[in-house]
Protein backbone atom coordinates (compact mmCIF):
# COMPACT_ATOMS: atom_id res chain seq x y z
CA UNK A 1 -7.20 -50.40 11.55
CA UNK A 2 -7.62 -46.87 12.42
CA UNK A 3 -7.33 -45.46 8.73
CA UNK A 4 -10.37 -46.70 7.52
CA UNK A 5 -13.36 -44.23 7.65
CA UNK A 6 -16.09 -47.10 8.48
CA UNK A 7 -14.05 -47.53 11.93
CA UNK A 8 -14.07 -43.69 12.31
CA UNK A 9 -18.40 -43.27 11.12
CA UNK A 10 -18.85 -46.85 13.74
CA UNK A 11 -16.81 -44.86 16.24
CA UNK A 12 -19.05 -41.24 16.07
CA UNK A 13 -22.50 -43.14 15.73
CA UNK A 14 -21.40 -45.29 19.33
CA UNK A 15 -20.34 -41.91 20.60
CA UNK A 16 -23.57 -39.85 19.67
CA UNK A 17 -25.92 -43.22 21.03
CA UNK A 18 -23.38 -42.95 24.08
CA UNK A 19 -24.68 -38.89 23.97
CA UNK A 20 -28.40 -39.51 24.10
CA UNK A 21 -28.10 -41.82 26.94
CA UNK A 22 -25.77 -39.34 28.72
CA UNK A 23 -26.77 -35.84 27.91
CA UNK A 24 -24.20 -33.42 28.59
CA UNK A 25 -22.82 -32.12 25.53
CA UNK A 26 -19.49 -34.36 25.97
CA UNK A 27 -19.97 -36.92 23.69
CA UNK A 28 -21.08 -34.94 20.75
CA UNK A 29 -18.30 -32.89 20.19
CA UNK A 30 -16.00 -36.44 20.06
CA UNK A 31 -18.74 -37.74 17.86
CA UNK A 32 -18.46 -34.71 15.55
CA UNK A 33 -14.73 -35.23 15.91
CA UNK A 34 -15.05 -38.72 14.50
CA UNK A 35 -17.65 -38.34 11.78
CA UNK A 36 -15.37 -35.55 10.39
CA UNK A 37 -12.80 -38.00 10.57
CA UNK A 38 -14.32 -40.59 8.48
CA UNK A 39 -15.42 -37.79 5.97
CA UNK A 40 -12.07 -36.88 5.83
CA UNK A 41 -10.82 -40.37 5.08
CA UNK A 42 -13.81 -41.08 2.76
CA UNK A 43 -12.96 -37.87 1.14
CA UNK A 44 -9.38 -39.65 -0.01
CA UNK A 45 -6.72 -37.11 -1.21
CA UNK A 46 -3.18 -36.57 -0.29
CA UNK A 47 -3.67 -35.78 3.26
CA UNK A 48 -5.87 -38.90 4.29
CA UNK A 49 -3.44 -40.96 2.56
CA UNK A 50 -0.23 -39.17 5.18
CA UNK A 51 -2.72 -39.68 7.75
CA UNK A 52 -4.24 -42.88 7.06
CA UNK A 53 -1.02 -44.58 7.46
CA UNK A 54 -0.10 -43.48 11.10
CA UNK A 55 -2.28 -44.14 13.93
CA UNK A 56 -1.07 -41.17 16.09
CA UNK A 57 -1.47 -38.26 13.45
CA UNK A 58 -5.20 -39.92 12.82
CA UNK A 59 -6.00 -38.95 16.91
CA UNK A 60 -3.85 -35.91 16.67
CA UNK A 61 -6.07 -34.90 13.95
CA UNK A 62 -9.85 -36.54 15.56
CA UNK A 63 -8.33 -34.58 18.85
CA UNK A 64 -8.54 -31.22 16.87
CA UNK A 65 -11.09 -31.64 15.17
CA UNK A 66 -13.26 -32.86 18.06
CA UNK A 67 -12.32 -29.61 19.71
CA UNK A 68 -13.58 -27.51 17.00
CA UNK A 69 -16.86 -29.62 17.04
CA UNK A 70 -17.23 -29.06 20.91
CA UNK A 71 -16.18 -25.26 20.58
CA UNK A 72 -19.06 -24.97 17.97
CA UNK A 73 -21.75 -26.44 19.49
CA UNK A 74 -20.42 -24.09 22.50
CA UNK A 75 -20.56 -21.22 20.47
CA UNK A 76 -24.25 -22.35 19.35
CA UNK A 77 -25.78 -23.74 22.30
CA UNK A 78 -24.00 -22.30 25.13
CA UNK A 79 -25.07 -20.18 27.91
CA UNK A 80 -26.68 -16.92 26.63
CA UNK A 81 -25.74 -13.83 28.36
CA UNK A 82 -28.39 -12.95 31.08
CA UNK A 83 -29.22 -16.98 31.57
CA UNK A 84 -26.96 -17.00 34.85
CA UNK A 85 -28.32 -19.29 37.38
CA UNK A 86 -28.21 -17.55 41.01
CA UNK A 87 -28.82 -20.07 43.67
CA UNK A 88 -30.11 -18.22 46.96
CA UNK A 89 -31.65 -21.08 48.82
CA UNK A 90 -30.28 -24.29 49.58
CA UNK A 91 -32.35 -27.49 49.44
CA UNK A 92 -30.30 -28.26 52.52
CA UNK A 93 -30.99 -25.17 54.25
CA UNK A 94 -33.09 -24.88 57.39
């Protein structure tokens, strides 16, 4: 079941609805990891037929490749230099 690309496109839109209803920048990079998955399997070739036929290289590969999704949208939207947050007062301070 896992090497068909519809499974993989179902699996990154549920992951990037499960995103906007939990914003943190967690989801996203799995949904990127699974879109390029099923692009990847749509794509056809030599390599998504190797990998369409075992389930384990499939998440080996949607493991790596959500990693580079979540290190880009790091490298795009993370924390600017300068944006540090100093907290000097505590709400629970007296």
């Amino acid at each position: 079941m896992l090497g068909t690309w519809w499974f993989w496109a179902v699996a990154a839109a549920v992951l990037a609805v499960a995103e906007a209803l939990a914003p943190g920048w967690v989801f996203l990079g799995f949904a990127l990891g699974a879109a390029g998955m099923s692009l990847w399997l749509l794509a056809g070739g030599p390599f998504a037929m190797m990998v369409s036929g075992s389930a384990s290289i499939q998440l080996l590969v949607f493991a790596v490749l959500s990693l580079a999704g979540w290190a880009l949208l790091r490298r795009i939207f993370g924390a600017r230099k300068g944006q540090v947050r100093i907290v000097r007062k505590d709400i629970n301070d007296n």
